[in-house]
C-alpha atoms as a PDB file:
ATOM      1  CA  UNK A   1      59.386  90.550  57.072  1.00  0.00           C
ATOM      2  CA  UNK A   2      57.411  92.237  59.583  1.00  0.00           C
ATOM      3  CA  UNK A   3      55.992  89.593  60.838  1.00  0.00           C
ATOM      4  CA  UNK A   4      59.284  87.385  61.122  1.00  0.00           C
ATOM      5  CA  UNK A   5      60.699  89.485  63.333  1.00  0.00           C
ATOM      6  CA  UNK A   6      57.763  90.139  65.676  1.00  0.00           C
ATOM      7  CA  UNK A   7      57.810  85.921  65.858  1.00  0.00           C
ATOM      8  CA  UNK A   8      61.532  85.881  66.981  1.00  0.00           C
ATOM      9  CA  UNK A   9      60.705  88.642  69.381  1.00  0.00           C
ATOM     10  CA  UNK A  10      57.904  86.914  71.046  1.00  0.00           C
ATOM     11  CA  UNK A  11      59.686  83.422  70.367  1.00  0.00           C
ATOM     12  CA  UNK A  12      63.138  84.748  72.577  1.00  0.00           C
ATOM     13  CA  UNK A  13      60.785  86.554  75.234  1.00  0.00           C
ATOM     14  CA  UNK A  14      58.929  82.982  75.642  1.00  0.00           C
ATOM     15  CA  UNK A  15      61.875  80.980  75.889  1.00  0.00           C
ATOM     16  CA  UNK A  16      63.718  83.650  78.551  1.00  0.00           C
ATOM     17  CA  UNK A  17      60.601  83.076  80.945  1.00  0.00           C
ATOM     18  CA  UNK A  18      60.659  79.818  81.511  1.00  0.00           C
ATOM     19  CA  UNK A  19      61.465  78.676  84.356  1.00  0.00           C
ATOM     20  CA  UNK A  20      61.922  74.813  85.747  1.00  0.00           C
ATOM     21  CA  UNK A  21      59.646  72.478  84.625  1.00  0.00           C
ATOM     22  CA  UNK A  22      58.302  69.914  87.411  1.00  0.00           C
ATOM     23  CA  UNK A  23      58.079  66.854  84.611  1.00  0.00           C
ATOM     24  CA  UNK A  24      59.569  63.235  84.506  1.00  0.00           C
ATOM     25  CA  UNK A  25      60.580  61.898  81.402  1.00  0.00           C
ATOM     26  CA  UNK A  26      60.621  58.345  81.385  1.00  0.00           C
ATOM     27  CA  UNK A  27      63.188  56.189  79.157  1.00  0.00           C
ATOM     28  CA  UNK A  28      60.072  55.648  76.504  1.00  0.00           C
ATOM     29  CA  UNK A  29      60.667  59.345  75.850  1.00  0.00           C
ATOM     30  CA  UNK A  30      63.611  58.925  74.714  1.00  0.00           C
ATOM     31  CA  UNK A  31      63.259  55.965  72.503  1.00  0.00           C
ATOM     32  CA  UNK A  32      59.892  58.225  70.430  1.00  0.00           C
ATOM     33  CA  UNK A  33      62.703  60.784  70.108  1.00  0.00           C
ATOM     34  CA  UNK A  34      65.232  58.343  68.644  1.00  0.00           C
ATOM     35  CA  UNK A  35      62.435  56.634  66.592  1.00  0.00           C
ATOM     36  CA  UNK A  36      61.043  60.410  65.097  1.00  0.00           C
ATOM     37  CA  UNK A  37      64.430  61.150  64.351  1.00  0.00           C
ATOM     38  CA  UNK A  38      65.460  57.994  62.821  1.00  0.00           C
ATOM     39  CA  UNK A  39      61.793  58.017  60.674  1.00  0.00           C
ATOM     40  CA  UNK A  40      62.659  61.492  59.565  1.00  0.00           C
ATOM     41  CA  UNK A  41      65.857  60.499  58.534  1.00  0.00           C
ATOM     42  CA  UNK A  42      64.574  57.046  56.274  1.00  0.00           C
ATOM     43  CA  UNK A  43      61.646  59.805  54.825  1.00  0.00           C
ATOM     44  CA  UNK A  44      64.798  62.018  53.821  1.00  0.00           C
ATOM     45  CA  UNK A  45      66.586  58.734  52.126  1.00  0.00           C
ATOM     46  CA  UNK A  46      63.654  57.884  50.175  1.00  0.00           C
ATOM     47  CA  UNK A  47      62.906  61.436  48.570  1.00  0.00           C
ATOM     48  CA  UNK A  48      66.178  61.667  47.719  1.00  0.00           C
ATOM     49  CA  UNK A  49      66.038  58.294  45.949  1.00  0.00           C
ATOM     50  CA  UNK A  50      63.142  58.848  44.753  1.00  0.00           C
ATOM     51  CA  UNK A  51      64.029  62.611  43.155  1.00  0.00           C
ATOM     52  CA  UNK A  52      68.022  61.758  42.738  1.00  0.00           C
ATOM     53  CA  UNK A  53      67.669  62.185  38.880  1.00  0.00           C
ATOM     54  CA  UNK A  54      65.641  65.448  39.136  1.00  0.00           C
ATOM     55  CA  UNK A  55      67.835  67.036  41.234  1.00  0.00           C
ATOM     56  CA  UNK A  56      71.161  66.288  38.730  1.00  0.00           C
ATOM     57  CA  UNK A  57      69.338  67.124  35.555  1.00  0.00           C
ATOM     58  CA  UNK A  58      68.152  70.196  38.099  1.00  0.00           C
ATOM     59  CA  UNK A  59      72.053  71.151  38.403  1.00  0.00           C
ATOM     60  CA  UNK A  60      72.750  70.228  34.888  1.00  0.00           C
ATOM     61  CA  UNK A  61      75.566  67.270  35.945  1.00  0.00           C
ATOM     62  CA  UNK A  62      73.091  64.543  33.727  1.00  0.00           C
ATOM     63  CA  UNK A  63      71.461  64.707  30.399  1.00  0.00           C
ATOM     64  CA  UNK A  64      67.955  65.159  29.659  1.00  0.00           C
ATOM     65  CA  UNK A  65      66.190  61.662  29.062  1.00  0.00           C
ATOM     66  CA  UNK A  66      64.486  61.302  25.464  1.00  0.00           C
ATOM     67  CA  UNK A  67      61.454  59.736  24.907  1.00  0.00           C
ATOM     68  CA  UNK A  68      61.725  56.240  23.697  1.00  0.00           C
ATOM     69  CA  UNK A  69      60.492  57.174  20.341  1.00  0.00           C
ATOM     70  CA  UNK A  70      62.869  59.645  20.032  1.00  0.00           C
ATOM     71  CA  UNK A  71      65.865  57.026  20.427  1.00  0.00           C
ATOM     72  CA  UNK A  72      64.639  54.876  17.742  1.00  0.00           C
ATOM     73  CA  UNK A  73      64.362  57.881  15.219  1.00  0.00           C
ATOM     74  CA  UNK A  74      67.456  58.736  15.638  1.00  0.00           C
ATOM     75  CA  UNK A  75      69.201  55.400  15.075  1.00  0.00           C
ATOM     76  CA  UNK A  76      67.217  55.103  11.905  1.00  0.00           C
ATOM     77  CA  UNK A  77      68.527  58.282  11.041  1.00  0.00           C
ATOM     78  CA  UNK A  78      71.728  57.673  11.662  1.00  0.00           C
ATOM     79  CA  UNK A  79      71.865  54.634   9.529  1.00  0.00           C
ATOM     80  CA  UNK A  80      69.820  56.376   6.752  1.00  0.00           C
ATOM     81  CA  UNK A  81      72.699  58.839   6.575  1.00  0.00           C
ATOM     82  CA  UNK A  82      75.327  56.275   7.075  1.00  0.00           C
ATOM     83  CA  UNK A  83      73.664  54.611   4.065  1.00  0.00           C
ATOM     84  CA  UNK A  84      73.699  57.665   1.871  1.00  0.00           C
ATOM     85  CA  UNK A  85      77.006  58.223   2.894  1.00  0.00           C
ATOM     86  CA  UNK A  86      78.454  55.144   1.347  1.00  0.00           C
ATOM     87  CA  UNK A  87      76.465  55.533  -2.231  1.00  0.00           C
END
């Protein structure tokens, strides 16, 4: 925690000093921006995709998947019972 606040320190001392900065930014500047933020943005889109399922199990709002075995054991038991059931 230490160490946090001795990095905002220094971070708001740094950022009080500066002064002008003699640069030109040309209009390809802007364009990397747009293009950095619009990458970061389609990177965002496809970890959600890709962990959408995760994250609801995650918060409990979806079931658990079975394994594929699983399913088919339990319709045969189902019917096994169902059988029993009407002898």
């Amino acid at each position: 925690m230490r160490l946090f606040w001795f990095g905002a320190r220094v971070g708001v001392l740094l950022l009080l000093g500066v002064g002008t900065a003699h640069a030109y930014l040309d209009p390809g500047t802007g364009s990397a921006l747009l293009q950095g933020v619009l990458g970061a943005l389609a990177a965002l889109a496809v970890a959600l995709k890709l962990y959408w399922h995760r994250l609801l199990r995650l918060l409990g709002l979806r079931k658990k998947l079975e394994a594929p075995g699983q399913e088919q054991q339990r319709s045969e038991q189902a019917a096994t019972q169902e059988q029993d059931s009407r002898d």
